[in-house]
C-alpha atoms as a PDB file:
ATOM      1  CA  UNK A   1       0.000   0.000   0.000  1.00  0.00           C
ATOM      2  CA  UNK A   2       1.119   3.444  -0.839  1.00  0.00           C
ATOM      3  CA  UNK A   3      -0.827   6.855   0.382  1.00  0.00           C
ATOM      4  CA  UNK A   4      -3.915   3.897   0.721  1.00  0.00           C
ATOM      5  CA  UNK A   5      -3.703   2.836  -2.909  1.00  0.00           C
ATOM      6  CA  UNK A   6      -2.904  -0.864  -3.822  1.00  0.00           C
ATOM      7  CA  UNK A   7       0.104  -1.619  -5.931  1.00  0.00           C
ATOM      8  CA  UNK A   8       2.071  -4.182  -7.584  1.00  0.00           C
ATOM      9  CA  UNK A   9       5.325  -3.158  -7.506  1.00  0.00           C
ATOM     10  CA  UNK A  10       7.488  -0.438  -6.059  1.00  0.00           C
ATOM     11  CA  UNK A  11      11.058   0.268  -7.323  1.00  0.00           C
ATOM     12  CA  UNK A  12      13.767   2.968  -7.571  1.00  0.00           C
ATOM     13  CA  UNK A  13      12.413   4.246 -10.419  1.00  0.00           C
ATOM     14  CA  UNK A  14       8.327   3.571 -10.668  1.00  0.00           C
ATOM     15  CA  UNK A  15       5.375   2.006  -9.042  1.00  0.00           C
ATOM     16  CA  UNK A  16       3.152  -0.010 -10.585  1.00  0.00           C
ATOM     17  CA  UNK A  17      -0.770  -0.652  -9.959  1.00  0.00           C
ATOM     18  CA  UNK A  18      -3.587  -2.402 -11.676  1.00  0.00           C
ATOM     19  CA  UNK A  19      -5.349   0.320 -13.996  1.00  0.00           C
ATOM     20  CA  UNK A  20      -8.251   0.367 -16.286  1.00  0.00           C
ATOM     21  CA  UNK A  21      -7.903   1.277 -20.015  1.00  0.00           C
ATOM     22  CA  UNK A  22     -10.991   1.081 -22.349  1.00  0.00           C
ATOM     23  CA  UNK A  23     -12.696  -0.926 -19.724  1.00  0.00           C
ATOM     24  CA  UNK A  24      -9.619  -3.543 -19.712  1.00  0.00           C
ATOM     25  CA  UNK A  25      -7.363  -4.149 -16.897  1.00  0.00           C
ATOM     26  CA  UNK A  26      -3.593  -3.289 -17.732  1.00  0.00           C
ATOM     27  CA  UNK A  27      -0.834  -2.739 -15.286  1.00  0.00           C
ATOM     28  CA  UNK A  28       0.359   0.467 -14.929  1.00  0.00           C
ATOM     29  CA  UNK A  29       3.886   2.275 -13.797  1.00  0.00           C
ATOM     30  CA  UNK A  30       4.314   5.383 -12.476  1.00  0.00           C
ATOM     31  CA  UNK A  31       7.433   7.675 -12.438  1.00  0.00           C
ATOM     32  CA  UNK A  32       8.309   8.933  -9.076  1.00  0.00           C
ATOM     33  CA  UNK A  33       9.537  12.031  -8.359  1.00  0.00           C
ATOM     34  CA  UNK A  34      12.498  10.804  -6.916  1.00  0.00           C
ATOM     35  CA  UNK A  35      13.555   8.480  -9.648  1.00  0.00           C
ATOM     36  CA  UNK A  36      17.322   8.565 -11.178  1.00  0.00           C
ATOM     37  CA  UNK A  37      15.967   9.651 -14.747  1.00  0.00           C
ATOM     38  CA  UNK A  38      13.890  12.136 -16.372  1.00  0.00           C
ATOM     39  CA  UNK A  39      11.466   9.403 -18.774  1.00  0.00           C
ATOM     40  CA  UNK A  40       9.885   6.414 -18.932  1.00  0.00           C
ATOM     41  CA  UNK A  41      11.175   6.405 -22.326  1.00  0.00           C
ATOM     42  CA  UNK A  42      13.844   4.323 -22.732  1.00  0.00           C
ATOM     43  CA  UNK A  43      12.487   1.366 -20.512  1.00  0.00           C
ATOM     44  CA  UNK A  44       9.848   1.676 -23.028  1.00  0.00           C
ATOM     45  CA  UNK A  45      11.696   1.015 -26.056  1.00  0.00           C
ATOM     46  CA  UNK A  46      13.768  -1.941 -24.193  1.00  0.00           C
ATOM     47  CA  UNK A  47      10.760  -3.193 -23.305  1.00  0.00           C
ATOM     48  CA  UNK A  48       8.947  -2.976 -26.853  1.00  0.00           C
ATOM     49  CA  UNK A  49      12.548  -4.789 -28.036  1.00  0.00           C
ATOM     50  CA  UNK A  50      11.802  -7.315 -25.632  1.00  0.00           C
ATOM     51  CA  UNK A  51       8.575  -7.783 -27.146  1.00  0.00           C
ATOM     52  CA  UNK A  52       9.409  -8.002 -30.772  1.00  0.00           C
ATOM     53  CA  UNK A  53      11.156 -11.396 -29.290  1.00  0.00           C
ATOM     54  CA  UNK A  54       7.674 -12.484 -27.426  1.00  0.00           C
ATOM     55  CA  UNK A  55       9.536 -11.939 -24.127  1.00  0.00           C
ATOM     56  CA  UNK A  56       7.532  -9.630 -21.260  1.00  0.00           C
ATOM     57  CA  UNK A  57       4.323  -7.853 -20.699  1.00  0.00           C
ATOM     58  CA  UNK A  58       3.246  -5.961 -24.101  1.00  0.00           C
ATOM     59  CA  UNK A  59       4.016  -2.628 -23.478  1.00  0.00           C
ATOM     60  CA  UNK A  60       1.240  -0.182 -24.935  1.00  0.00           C
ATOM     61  CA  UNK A  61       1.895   3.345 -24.549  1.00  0.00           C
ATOM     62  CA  UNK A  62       5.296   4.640 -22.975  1.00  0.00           C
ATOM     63  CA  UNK A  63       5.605   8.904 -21.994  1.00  0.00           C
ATOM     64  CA  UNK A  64       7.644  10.656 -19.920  1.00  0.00           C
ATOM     65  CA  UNK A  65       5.925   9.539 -16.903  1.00  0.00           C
ATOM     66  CA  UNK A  66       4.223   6.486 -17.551  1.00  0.00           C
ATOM     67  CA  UNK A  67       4.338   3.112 -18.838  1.00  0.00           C
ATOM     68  CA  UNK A  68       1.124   1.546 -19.898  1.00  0.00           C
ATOM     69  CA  UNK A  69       1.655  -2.359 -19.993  1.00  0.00           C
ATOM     70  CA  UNK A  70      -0.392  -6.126 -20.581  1.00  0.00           C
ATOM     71  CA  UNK A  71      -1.858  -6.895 -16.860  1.00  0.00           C
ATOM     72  CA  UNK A  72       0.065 -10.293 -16.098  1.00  0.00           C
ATOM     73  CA  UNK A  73      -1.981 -11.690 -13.120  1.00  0.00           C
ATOM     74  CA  UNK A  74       0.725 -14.072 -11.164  1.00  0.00           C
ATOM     75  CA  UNK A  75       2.957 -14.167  -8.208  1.00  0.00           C
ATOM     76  CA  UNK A  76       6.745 -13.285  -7.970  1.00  0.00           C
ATOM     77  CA  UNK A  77       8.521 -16.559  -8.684  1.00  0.00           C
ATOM     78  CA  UNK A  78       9.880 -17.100  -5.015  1.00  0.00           C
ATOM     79  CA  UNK A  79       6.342 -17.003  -3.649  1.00  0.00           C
ATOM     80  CA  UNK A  80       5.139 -19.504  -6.365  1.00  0.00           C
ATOM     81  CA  UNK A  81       7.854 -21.605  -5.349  1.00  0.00           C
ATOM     82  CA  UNK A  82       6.892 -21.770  -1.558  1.00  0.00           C
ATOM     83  CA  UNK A  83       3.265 -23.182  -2.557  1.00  0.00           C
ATOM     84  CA  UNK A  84       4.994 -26.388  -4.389  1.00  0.00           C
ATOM     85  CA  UNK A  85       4.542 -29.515  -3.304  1.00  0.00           C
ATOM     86  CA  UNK A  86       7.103 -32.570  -3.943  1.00  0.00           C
ATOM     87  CA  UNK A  87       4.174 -33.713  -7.079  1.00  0.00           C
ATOM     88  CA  UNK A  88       4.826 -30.634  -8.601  1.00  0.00           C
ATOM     89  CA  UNK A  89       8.100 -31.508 -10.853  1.00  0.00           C
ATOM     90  CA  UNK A  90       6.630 -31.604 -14.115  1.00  0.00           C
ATOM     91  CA  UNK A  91       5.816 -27.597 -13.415  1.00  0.00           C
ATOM     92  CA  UNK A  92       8.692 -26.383 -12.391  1.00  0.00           C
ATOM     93  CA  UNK A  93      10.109 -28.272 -15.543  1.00  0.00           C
ATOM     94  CA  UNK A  94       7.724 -26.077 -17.801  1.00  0.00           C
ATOM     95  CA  UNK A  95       8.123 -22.962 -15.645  1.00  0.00           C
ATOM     96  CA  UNK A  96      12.295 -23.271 -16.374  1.00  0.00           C
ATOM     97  CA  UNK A  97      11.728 -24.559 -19.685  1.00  0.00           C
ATOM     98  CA  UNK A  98       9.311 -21.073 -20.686  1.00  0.00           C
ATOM     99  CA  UNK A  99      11.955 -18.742 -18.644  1.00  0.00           C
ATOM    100  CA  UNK A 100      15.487 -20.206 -20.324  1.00  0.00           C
ATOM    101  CA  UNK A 101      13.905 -19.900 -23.266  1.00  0.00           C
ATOM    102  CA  UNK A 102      12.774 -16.342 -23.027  1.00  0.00           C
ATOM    103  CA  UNK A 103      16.414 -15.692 -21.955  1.00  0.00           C
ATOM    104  CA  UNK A 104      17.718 -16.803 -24.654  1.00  0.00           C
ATOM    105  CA  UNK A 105      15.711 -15.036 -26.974  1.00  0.00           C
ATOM    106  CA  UNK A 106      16.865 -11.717 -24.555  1.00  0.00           C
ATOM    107  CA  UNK A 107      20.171 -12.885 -25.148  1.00  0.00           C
ATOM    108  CA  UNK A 108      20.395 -13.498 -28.899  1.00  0.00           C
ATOM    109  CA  UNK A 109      18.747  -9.562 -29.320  1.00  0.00           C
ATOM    110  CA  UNK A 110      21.313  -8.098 -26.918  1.00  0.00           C
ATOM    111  CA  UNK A 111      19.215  -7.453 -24.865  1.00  0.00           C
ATOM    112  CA  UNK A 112      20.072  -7.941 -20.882  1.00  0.00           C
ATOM    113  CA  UNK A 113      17.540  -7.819 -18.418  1.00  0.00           C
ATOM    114  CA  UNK A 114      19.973  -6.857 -15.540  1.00  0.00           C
ATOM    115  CA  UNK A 115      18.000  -8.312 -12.570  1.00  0.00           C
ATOM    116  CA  UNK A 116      17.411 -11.934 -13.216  1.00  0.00           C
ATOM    117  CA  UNK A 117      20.557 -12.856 -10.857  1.00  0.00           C
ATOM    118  CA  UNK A 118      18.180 -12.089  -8.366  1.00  0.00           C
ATOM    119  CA  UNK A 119      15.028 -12.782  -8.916  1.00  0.00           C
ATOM    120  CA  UNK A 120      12.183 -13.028  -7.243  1.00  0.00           C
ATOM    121  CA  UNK A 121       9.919  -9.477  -8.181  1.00  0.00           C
ATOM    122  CA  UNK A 122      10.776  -9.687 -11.812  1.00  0.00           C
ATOM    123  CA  UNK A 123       9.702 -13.071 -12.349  1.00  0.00           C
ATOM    124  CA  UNK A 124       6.234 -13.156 -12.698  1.00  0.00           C
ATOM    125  CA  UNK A 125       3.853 -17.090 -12.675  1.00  0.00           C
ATOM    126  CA  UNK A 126       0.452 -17.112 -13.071  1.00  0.00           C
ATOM    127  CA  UNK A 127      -2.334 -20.123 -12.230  1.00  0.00           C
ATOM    128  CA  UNK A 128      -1.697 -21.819 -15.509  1.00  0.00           C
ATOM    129  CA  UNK A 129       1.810 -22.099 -15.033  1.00  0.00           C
ATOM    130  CA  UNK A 130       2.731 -19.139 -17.581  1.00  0.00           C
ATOM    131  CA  UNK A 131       5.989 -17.441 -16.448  1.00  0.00           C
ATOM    132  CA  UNK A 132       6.419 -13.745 -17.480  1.00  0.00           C
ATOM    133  CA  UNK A 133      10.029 -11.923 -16.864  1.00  0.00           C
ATOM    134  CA  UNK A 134       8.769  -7.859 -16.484  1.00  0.00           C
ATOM    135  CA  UNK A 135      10.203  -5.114 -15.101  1.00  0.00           C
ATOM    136  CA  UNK A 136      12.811  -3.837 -18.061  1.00  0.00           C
ATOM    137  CA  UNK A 137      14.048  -0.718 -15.928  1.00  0.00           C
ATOM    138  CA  UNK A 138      17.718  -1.759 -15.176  1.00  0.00           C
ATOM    139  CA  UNK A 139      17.827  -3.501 -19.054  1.00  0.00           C
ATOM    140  CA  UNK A 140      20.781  -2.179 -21.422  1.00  0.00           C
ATOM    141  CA  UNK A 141      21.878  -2.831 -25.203  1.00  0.00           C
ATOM    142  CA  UNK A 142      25.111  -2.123 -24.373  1.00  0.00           C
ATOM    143  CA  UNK A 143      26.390  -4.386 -21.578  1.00  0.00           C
ATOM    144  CA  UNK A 144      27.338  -8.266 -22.307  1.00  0.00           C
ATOM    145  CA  UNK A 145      24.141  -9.956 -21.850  1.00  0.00           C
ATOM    146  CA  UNK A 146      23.606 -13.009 -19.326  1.00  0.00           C
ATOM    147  CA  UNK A 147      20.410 -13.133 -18.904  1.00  0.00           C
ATOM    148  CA  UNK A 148      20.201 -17.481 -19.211  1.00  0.00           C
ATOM    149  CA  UNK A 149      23.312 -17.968 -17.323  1.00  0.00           C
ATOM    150  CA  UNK A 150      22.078 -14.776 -14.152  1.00  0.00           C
ATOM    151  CA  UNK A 151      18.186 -16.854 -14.346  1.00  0.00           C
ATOM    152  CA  UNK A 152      19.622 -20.264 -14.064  1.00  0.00           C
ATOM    153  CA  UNK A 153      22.168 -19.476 -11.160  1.00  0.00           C
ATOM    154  CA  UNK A 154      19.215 -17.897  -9.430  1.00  0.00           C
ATOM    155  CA  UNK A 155      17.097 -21.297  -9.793  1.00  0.00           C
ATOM    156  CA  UNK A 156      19.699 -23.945  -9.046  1.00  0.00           C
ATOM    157  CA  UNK A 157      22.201 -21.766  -6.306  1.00  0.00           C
ATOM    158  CA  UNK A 158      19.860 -18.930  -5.132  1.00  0.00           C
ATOM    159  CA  UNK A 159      17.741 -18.641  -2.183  1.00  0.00           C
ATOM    160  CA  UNK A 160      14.916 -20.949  -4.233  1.00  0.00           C
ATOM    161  CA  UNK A 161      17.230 -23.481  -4.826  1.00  0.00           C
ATOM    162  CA  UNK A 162      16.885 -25.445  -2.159  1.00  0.00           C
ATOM    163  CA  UNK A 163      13.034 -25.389  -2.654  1.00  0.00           C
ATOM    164  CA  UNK A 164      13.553 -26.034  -6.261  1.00  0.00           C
ATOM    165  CA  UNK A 165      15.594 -29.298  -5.568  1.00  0.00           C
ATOM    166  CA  UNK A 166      13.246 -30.885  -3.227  1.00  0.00           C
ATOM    167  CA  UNK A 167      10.447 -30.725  -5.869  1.00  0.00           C
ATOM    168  CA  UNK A 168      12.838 -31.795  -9.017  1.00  0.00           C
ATOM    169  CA  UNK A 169      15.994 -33.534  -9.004  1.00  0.00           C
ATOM    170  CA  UNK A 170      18.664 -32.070 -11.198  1.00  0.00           C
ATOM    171  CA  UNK A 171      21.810 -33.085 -12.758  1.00  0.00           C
ATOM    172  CA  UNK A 172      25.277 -32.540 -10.284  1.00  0.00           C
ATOM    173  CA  UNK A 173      25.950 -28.661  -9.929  1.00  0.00           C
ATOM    174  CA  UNK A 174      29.536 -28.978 -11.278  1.00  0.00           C
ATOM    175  CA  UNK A 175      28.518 -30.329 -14.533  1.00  0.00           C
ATOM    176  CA  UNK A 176      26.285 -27.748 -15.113  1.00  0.00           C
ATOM    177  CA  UNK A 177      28.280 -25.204 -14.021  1.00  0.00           C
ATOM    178  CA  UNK A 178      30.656 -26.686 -17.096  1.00  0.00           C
ATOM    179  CA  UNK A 179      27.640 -26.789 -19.138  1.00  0.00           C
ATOM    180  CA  UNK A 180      26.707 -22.874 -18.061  1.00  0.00           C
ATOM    181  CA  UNK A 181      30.613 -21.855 -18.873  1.00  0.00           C
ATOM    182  CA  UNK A 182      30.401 -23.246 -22.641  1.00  0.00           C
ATOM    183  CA  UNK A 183      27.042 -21.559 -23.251  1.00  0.00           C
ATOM    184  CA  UNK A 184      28.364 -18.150 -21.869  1.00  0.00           C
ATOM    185  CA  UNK A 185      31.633 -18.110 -23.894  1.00  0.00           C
ATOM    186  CA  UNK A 186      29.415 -19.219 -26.783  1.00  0.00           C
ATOM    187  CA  UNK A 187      26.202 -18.113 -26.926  1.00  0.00           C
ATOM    188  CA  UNK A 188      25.055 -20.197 -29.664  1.00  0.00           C
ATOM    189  CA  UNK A 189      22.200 -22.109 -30.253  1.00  0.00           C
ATOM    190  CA  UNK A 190      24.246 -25.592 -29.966  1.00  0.00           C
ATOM    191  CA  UNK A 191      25.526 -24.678 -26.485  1.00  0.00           C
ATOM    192  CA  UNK A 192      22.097 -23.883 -24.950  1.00  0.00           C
ATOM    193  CA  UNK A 193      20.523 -26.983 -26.381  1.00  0.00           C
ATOM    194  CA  UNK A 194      23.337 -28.495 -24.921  1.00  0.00           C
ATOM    195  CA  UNK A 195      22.357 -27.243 -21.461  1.00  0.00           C
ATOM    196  CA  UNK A 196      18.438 -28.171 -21.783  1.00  0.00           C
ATOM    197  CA  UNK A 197      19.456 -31.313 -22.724  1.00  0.00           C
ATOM    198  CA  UNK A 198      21.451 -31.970 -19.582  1.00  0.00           C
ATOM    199  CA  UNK A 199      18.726 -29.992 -17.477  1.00  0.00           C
ATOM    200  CA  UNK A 200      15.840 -32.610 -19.263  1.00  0.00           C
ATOM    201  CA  UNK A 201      14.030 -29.539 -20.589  1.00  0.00           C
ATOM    202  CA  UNK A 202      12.224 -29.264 -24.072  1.00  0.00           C
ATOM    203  CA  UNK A 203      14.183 -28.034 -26.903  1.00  0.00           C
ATOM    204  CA  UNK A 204      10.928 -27.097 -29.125  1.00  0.00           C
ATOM    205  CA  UNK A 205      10.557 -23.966 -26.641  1.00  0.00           C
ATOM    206  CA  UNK A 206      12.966 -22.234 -28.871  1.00  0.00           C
END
């Protein structure tokens, strides 16, 4: 709650509530006054890049002060994770299987997310299992993207691992750590298939 009014998300540089546009619900993100830059702008266009690779919430209007996105109605990834149980293996398999493959999409754009080495806010899963990666406001064109390698650490080593594990078995953490190395000096499309492989995922995500 903020001044009374519900929201979705607060951060350094917005918050975001539920909104109505046209009748339709749609999540929108507010500028503070505070934040470290002048526009909504920019996280627009990163996030409309994003898009063009089916990856995020589809942005529909971006100004100066506002970002006018697709409502995505799900909980942050950490608190989906607490409301597993040990039957639940086959949806955390889909649920990493949808969010590697967005990465990698991110990744072969050039586009880096920025926050995915931690993340539980910007990591979005709905009832139906649909993951969602949103909030674009620390992504860049210009740094070297590791957006698979940041998400993957997160699930297997991060404070969900341990969560993660006792719902799904996975292979030994060394050999995908080798696994993780290759794709990251690589990039390539052999090298990641390489890694779902090893991980049991689906390669037809791609």
């Amino acid at each position: 709650m903020v001044d009374g009014l519900p929201v979705l998300g607060k951060g350094c540089v917005g918050i975001v509530t539920r909104a109505l546009l046209d009748n339709k619900p749609v999540a929108l993100k507010i500028r503070r006054g505070d934040a470290d830059r002048a526009t909504m702008v920019d996280e627009g266009r990163l996030l409309r890049l994003a898009n063009s690779v089916g990856v995020g919430p589809g942005l529909i209007s971006a100004t100066k002060n506002f970002l006018v996105m697709e409502f995505f109605d799900g909980l942050p990834l950490f608190r989906w994770v607490d409301r597993l149980s040990t039957r639940n293996g086959s949806r955390v398999r889909s649920v990493l299987n949808q969010l590697l493959a967005d990465c990698f999409r991110l990744d072969a754009i050039g586009l880096d997310h920025g926050e995915l080495s931690h993340a539980p806010r910007n990591v979005l899963v709905n009832r139906s299992g649909r993951a969602c990666v949103v909030d674009f406001e620390s992504a860049s064109t210009t740094r070297r993207v590791a957006n698979v390698t940041s998400l993957l650490q997160y699930f297997l080593f991060g404070k969900i691992s341990r969560r993660i594990r006792a719902v799904r078995k996975f292979p030994d953490r060394r050999t995908v750590v080798r696994l993780l190395s290759g794709y990251k000096a690589e990039q390539s499309v052999e090298s990641f298939q390489a890694l779902l492989r090893l991980l049991d995922l689906d390669e037809r995500f791609l």
